[in-house]
N, C-alpha and C. Protein backbone atom coordinates (compact mmCIF):
# COMPACT_ATOMS: atom_id res chain seq x y z
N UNK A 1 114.34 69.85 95.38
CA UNK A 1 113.92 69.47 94.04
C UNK A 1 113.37 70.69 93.31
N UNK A 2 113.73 70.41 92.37
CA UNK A 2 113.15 71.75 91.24
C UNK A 2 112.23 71.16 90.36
N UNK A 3 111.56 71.84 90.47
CA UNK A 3 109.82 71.82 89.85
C UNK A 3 109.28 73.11 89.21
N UNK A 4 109.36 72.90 87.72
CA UNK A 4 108.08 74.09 87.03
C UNK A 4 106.73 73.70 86.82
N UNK A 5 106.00 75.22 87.19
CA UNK A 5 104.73 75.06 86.98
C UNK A 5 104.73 76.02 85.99
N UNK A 6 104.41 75.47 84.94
CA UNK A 6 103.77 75.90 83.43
C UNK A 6 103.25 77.05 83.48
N UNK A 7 103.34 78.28 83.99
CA UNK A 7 102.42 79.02 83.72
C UNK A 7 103.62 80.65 84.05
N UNK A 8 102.73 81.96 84.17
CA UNK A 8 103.21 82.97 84.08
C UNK A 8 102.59 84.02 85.29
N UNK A 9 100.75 83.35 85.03
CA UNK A 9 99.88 83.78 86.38
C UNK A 9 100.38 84.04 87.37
N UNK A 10 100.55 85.28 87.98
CA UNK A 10 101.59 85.63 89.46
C UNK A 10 99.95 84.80 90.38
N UNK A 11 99.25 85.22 90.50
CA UNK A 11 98.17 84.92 91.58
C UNK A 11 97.94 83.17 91.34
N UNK A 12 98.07 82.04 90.02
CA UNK A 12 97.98 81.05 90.21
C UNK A 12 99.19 80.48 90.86
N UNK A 13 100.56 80.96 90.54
CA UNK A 13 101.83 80.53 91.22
C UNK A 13 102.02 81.03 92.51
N UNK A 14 101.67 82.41 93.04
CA UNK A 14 101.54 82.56 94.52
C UNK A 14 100.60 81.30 95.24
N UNK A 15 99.85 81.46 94.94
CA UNK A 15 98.55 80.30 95.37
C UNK A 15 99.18 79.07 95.54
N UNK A 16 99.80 78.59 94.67
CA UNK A 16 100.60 77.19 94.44
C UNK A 16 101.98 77.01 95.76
N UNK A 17 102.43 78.46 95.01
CA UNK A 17 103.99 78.50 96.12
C UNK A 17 103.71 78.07 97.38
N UNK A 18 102.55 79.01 98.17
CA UNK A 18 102.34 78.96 99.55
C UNK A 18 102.20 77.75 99.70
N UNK A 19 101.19 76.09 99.01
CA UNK A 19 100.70 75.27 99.70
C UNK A 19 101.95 74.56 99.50
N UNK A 20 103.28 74.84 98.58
CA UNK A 20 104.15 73.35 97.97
C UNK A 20 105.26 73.50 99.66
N UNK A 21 106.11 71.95 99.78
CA UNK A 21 107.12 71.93 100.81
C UNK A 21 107.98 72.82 100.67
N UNK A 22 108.58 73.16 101.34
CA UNK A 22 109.42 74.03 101.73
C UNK A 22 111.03 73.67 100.54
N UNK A 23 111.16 72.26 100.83
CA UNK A 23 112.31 71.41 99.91
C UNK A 23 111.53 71.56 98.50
N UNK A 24 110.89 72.14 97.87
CA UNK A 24 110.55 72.27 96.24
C UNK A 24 110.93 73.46 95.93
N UNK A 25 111.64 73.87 94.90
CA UNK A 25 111.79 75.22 94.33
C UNK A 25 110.92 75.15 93.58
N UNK A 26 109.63 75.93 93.11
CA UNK A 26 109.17 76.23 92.26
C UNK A 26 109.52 76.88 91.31
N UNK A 27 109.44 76.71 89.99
CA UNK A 27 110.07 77.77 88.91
C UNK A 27 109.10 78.33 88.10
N UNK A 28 108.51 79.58 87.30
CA UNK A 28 107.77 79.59 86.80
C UNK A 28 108.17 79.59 85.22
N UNK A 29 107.57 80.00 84.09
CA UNK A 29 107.89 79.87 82.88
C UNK A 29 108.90 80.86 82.54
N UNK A 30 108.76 81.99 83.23
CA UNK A 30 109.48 83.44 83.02
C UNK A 30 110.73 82.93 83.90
N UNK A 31 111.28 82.08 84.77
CA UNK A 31 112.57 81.48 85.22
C UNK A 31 113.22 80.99 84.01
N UNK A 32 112.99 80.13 83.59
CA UNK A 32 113.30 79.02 82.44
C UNK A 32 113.65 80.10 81.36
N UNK A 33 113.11 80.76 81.41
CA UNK A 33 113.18 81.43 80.04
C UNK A 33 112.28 81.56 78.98
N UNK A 34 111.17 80.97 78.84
CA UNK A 34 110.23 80.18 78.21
C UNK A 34 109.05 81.58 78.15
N UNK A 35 109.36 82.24 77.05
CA UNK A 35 108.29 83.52 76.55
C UNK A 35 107.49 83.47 75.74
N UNK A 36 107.07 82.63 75.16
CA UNK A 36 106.45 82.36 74.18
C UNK A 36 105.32 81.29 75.30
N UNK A 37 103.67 82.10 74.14
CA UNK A 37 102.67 81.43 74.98
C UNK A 37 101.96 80.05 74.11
N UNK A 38 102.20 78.97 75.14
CA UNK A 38 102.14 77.21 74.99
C UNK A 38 100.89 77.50 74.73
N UNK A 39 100.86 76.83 73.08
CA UNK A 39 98.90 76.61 72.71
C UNK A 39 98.01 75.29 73.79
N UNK A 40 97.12 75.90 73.81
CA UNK A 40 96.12 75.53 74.87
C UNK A 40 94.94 75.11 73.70
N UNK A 41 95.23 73.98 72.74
CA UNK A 41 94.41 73.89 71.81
C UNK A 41 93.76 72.53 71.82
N UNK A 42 93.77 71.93 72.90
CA UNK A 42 92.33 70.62 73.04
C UNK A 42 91.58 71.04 73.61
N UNK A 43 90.64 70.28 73.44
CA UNK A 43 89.39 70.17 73.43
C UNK A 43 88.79 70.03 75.05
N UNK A 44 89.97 69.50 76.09
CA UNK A 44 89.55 69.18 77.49
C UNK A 44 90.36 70.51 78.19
N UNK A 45 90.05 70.27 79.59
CA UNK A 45 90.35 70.82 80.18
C UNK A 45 91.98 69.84 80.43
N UNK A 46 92.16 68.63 80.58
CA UNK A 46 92.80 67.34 80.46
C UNK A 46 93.67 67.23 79.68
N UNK A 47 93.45 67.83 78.48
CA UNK A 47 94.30 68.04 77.43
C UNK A 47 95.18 69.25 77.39
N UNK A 48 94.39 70.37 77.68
CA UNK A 48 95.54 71.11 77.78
C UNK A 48 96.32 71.12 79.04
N UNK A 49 96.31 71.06 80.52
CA UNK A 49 97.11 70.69 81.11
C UNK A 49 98.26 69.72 80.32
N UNK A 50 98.01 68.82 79.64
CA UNK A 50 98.99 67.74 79.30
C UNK A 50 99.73 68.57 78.29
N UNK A 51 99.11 69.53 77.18
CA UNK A 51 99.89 69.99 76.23
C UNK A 51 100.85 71.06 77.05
N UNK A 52 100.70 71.42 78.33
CA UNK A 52 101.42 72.43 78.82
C UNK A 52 102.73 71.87 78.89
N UNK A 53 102.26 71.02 80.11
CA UNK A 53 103.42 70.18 80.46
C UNK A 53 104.21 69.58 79.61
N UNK A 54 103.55 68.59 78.92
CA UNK A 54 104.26 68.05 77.56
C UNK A 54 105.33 69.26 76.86
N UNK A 55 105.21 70.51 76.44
CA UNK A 55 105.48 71.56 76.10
C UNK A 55 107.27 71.93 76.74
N UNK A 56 106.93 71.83 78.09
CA UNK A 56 107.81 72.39 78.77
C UNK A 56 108.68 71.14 79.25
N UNK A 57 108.49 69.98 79.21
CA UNK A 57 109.49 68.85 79.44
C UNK A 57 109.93 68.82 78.00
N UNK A 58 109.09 68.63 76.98
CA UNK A 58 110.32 68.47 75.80
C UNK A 58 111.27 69.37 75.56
N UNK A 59 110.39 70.65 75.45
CA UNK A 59 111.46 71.85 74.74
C UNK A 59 112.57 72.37 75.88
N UNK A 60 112.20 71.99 77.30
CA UNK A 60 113.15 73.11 77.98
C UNK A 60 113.88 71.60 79.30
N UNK A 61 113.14 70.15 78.79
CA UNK A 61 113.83 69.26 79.79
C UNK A 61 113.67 69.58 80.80
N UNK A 62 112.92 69.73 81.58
CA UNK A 62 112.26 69.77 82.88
C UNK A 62 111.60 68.95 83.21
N UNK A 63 111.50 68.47 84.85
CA UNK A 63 110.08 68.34 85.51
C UNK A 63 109.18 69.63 85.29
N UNK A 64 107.77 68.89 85.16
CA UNK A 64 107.53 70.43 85.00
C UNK A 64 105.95 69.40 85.42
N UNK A 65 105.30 70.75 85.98
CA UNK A 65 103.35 70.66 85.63
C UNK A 65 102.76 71.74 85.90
N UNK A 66 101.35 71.77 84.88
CA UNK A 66 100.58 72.31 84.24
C UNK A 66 99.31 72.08 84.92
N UNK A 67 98.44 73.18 85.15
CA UNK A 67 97.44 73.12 85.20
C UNK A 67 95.99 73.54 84.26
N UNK A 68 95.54 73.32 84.18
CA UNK A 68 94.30 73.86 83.08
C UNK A 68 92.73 73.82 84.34
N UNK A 69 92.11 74.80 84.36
CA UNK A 69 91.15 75.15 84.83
C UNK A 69 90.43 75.91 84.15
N UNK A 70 88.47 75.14 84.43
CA UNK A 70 87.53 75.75 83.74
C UNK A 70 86.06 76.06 84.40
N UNK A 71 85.76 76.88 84.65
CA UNK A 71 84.17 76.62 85.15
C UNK A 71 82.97 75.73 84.31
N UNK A 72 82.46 75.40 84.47
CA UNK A 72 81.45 74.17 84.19
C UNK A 72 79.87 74.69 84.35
N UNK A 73 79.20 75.61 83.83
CA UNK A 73 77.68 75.90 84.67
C UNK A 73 76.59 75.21 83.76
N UNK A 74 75.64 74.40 84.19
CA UNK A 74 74.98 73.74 84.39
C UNK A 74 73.86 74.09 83.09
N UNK A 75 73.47 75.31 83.10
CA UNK A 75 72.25 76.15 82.34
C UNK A 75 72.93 76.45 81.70
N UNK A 76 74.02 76.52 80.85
CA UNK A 76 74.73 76.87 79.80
C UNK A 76 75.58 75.66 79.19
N UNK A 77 75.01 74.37 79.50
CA UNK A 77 75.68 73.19 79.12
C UNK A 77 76.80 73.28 78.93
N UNK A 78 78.09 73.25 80.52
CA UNK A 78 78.66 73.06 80.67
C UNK A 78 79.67 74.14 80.43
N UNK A 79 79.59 75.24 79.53
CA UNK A 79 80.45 76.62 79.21
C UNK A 79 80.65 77.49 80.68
N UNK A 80 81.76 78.10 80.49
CA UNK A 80 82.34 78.24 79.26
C UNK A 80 83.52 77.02 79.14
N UNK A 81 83.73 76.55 80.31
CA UNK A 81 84.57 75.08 80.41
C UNK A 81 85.64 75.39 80.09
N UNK A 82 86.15 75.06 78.70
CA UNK A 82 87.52 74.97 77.95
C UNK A 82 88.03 76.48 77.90
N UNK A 83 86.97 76.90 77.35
CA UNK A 83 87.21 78.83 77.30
C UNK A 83 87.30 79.42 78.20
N UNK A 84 86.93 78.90 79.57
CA UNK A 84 87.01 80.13 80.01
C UNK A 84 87.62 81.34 80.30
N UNK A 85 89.05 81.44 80.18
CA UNK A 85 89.78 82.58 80.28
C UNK A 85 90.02 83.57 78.98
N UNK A 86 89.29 83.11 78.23
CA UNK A 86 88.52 84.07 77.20
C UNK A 86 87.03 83.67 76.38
N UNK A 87 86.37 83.68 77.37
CA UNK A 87 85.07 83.25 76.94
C UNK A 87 84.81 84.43 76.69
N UNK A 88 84.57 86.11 76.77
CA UNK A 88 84.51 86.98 76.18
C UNK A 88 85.60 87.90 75.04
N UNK A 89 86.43 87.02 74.63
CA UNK A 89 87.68 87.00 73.10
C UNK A 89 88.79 87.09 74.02
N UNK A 90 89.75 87.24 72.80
CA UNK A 90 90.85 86.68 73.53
C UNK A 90 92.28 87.52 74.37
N UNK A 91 91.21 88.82 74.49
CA UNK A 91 92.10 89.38 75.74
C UNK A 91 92.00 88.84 77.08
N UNK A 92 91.21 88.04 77.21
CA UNK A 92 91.21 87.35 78.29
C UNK A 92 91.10 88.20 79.55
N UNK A 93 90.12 88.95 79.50
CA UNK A 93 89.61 90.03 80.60
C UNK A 93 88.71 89.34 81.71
N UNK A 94 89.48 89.14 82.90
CA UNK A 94 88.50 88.78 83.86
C UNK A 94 87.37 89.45 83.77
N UNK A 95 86.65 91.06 83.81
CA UNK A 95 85.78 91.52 84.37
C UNK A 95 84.63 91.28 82.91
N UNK A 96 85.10 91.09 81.59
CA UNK A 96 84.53 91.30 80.52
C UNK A 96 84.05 89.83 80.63
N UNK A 97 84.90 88.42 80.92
CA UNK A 97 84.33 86.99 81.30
C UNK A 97 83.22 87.06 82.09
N UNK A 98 83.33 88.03 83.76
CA UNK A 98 82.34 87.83 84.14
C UNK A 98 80.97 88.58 83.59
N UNK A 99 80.99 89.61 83.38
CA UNK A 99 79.73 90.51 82.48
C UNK A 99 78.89 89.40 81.05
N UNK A 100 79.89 89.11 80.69
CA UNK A 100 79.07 87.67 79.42
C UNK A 100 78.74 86.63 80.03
N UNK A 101 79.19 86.15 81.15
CA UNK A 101 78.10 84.94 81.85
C UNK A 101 77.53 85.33 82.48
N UNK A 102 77.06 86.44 83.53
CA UNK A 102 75.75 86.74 83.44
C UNK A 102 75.00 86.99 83.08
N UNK A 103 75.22 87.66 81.74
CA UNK A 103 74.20 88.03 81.12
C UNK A 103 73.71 87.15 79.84
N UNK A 104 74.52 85.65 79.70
CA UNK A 104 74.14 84.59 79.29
C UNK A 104 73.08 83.95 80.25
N UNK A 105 73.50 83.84 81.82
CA UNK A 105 72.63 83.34 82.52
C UNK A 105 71.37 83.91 82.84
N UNK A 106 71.23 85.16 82.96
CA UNK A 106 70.46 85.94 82.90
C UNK A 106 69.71 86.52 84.27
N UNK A 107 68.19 85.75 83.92
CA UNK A 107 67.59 85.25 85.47
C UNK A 107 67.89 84.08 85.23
N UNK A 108 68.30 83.04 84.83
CA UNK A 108 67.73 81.78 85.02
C UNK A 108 68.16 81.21 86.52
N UNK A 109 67.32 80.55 87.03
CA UNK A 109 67.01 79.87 88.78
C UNK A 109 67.97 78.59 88.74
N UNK A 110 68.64 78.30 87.48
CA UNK A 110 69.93 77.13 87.80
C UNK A 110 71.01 77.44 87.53
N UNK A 111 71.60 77.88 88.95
CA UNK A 111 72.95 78.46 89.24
C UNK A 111 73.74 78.07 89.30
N UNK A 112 73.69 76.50 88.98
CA UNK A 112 74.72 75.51 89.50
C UNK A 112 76.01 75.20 88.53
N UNK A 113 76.90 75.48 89.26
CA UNK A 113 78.23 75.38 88.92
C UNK A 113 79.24 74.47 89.04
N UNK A 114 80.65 74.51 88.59
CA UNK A 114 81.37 73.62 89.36
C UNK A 114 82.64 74.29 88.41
N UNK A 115 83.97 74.33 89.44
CA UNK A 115 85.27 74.66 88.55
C UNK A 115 86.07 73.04 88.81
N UNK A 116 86.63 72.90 87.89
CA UNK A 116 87.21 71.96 87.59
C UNK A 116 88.79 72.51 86.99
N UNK A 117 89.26 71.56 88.02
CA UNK A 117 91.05 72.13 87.79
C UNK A 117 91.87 70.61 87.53
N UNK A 118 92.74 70.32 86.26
CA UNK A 118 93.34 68.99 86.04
C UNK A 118 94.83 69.52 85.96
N UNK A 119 95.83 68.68 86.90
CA UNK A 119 97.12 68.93 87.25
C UNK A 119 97.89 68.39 86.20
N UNK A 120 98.89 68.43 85.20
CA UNK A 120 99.47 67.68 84.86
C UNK A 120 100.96 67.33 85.06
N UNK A 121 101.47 66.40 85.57
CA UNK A 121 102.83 66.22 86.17
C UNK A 121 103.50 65.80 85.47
N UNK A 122 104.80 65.87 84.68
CA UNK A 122 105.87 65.28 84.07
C UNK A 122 106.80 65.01 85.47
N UNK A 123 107.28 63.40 85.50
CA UNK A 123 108.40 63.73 86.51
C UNK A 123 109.21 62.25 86.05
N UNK A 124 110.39 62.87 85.75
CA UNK A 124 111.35 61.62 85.84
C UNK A 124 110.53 60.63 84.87
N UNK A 125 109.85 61.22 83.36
CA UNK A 125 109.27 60.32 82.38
C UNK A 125 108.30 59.21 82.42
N UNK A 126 107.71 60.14 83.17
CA UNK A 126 105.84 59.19 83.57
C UNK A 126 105.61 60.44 83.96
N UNK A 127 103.92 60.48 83.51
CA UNK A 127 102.90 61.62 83.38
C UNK A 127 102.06 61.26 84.55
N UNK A 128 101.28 62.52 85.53
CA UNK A 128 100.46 61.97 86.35
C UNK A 128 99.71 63.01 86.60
N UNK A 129 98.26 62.96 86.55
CA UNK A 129 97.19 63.63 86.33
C UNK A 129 96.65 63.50 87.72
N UNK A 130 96.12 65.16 88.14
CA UNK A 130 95.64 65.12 89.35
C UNK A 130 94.50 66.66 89.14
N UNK A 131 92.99 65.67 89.37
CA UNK A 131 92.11 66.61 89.25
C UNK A 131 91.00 67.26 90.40
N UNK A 132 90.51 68.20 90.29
CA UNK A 132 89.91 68.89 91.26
C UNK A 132 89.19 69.47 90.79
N UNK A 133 87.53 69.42 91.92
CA UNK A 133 86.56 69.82 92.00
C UNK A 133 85.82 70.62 92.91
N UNK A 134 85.18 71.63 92.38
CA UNK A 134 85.08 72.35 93.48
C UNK A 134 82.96 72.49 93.05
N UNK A 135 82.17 72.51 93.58
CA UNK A 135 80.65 72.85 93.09
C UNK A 135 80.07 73.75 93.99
N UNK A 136 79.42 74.52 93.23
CA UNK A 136 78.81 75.96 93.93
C UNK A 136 78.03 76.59 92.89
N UNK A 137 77.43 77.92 93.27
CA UNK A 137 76.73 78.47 92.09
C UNK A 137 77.22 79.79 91.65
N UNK A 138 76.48 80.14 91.06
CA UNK A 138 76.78 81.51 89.95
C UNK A 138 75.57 83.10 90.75
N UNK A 139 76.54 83.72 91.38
CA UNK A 139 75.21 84.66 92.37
C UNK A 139 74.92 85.83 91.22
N UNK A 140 74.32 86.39 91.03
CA UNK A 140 73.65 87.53 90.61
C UNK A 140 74.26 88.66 90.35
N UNK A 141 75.15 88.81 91.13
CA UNK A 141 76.44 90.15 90.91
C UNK A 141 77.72 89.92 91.85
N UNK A 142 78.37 90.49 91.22
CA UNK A 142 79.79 90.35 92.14
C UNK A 142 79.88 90.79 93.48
N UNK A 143 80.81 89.60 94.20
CA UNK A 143 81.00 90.06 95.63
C UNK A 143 82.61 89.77 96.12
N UNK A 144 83.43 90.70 96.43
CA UNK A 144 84.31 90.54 97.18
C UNK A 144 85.83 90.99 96.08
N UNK A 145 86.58 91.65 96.93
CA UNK A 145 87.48 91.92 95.50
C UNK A 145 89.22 91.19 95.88
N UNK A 146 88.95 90.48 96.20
CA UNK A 146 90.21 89.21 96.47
C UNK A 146 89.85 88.34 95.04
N UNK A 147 90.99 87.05 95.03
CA UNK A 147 91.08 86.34 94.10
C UNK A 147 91.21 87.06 92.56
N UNK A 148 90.67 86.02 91.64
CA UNK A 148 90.71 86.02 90.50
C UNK A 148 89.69 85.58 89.31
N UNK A 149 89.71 85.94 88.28
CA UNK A 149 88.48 85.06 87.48
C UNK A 149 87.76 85.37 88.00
N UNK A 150 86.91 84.27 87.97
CA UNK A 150 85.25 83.98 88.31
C UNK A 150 84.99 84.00 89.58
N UNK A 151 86.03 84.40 90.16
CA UNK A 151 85.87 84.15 91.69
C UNK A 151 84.63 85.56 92.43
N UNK A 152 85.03 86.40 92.30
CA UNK A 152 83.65 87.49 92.29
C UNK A 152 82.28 87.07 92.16
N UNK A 153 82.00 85.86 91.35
CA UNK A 153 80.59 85.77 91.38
C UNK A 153 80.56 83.78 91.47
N UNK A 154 81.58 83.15 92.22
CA UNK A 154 81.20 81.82 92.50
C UNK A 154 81.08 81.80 93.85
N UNK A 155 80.03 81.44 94.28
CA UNK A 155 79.78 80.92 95.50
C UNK A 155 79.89 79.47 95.95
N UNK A 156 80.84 78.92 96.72
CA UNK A 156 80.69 77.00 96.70
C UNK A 156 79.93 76.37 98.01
N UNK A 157 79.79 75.76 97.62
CA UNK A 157 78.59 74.82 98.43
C UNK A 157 78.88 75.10 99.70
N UNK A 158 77.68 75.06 100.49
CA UNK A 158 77.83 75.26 101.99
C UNK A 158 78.36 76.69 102.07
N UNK A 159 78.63 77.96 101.48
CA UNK A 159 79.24 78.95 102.18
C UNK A 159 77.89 79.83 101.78
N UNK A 160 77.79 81.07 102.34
CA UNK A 160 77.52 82.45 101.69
C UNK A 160 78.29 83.43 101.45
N UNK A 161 79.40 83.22 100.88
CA UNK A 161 80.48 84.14 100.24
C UNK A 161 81.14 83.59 99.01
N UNK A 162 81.46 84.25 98.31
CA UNK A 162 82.25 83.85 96.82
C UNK A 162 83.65 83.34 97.22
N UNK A 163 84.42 82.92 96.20
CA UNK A 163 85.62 83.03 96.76
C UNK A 163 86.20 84.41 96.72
N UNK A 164 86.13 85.53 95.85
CA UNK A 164 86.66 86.55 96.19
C UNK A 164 86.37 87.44 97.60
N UNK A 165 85.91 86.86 98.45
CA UNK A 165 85.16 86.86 100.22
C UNK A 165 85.96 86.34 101.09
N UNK A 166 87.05 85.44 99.90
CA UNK A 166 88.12 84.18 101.30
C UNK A 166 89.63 85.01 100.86
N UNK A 167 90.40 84.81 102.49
CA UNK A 167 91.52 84.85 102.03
C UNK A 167 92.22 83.16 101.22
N UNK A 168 93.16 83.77 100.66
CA UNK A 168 94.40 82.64 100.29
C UNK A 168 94.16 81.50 100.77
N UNK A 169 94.24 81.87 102.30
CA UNK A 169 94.47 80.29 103.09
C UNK A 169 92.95 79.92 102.90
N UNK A 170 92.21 80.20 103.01
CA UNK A 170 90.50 79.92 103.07
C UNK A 170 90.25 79.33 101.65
N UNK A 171 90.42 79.75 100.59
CA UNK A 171 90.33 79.67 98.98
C UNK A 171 90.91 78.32 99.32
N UNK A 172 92.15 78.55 99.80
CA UNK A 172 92.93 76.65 99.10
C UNK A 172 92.44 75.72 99.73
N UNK A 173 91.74 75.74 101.22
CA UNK A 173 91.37 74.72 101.29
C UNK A 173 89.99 74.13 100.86
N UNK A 174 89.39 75.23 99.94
CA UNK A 174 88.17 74.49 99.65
C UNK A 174 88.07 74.75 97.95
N UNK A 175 89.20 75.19 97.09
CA UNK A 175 88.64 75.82 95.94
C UNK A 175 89.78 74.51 95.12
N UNK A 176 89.04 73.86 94.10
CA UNK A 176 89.55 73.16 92.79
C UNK A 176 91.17 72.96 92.51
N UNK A 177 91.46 73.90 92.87
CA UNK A 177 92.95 74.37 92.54
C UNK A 177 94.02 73.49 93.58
N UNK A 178 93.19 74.21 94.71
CA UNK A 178 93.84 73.63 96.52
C UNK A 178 93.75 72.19 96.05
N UNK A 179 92.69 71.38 95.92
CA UNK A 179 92.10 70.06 95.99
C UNK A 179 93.27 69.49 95.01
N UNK A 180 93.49 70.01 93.88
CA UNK A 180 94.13 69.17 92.83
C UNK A 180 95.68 69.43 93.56
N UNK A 181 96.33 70.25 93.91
CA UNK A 181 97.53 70.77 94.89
C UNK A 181 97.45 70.10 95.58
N UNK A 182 96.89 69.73 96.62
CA UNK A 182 96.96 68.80 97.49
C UNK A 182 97.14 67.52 97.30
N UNK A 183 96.25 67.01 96.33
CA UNK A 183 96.69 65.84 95.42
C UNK A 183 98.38 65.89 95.01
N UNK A 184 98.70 66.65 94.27
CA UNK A 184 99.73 66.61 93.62
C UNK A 184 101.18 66.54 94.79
N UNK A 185 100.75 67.46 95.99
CA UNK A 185 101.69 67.52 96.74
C UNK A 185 102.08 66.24 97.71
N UNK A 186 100.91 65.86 98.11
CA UNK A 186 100.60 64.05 98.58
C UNK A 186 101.14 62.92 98.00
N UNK A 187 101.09 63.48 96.48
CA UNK A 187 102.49 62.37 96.13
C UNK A 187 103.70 62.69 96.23
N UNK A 188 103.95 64.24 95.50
CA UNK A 188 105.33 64.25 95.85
C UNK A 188 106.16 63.80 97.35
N UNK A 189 104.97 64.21 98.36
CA UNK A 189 105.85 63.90 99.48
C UNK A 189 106.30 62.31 100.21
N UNK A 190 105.22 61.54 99.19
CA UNK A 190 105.49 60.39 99.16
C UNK A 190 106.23 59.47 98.66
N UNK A 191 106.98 60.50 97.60
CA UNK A 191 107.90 60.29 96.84
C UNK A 191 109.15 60.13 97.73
N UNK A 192 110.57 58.84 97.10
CA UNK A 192 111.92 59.35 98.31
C UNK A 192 112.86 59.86 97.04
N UNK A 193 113.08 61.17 96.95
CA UNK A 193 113.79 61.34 95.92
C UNK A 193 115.46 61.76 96.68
């Protein structure tokens, strides 16, 4: 079965590739042909997953899904959430994202976090939403130079390492992304296509 995932991210589609069956081709946007970048203009994290997908089943007739992921911190009511992959403008600089939320957070003693990742599935004309949670906090300075994003300075519950501290395989089974993947893959395989 052939399956696109909405996106262009080599490190979110590696991540993805490794956990999907072996019987899925994954395609990414740069397969399809599809160069032009899909506005990411609601208001949820929920929404834009859906505008991805939506995006890429009408214009290019595909199965296709989308993900949208946001960090969530607690002492900053809930930001950067929707923004985050340009919560510091819109070059969308990992290292410049992380430098403006710390120094939004500052000292403050509530570190508490959470990334939140919502799947969106087009398949065979029914939509199916699959979301993931991951909660941890926000440490003080960066640690570890694996991963991506925010991963340098999120630490998740129960560990003392960020995710940029885990390999691949370690990250997916405990990080937002994995959780909603796993979801998503649990049906497909339940699927008899």
């Amino acid at each position: 079965m052939k399956l696109v995932f909405a996106s262009n991210n080599k490190n979110k589609i590696a991540e993805i590739k490794q956990m999907l069956p072996a019987d899925i081709e994954l395609l990414s946007l740069q397969d399809i042909g599809c160069m032009e970048d899909i506005p990411e203009t609601a208001n949820t994290i929920e929404g834009n997953a859906i505008l991805k997908a939506d995006y890429v089943t009408e214009k290019y007739g595909y199965n296709c899904f989308a993900d949208d992921t946001g960090l969530e911190v607690d002492a900053l009511d809930g930001a950067p959430g929707v923004y985050s992959a340009r919560y510091a403008g819109e070059q969308k600089n990992d290292k410049d994202n992380i430098r403006k939320l710390l120094s939004e957070l500052g000292q403050n003693t509530n570190r508490n976090a959470r990334f939140k990742t919502v799947i969106a599935l087009n398949l065979n004309g029914t939509q199916y939403l699959f979301p993931g949670i991951a909660k941890g906090s926000i440490i003080f300075e960066e640690q570890g130079e694996k991963g991506f994003g925010y991963d340098p300075v999120f630490q998740p519950e129960g560990l003392k390492v960020t995710f940029a501290q885990l390999s691949m395989d370690e990250k997916a089974k405990l990080s937002h992304r994995g959780i909603a993947t796993r979801k998503l893959i649990t049906f497909l395989n339940d699927l008899s296509f």
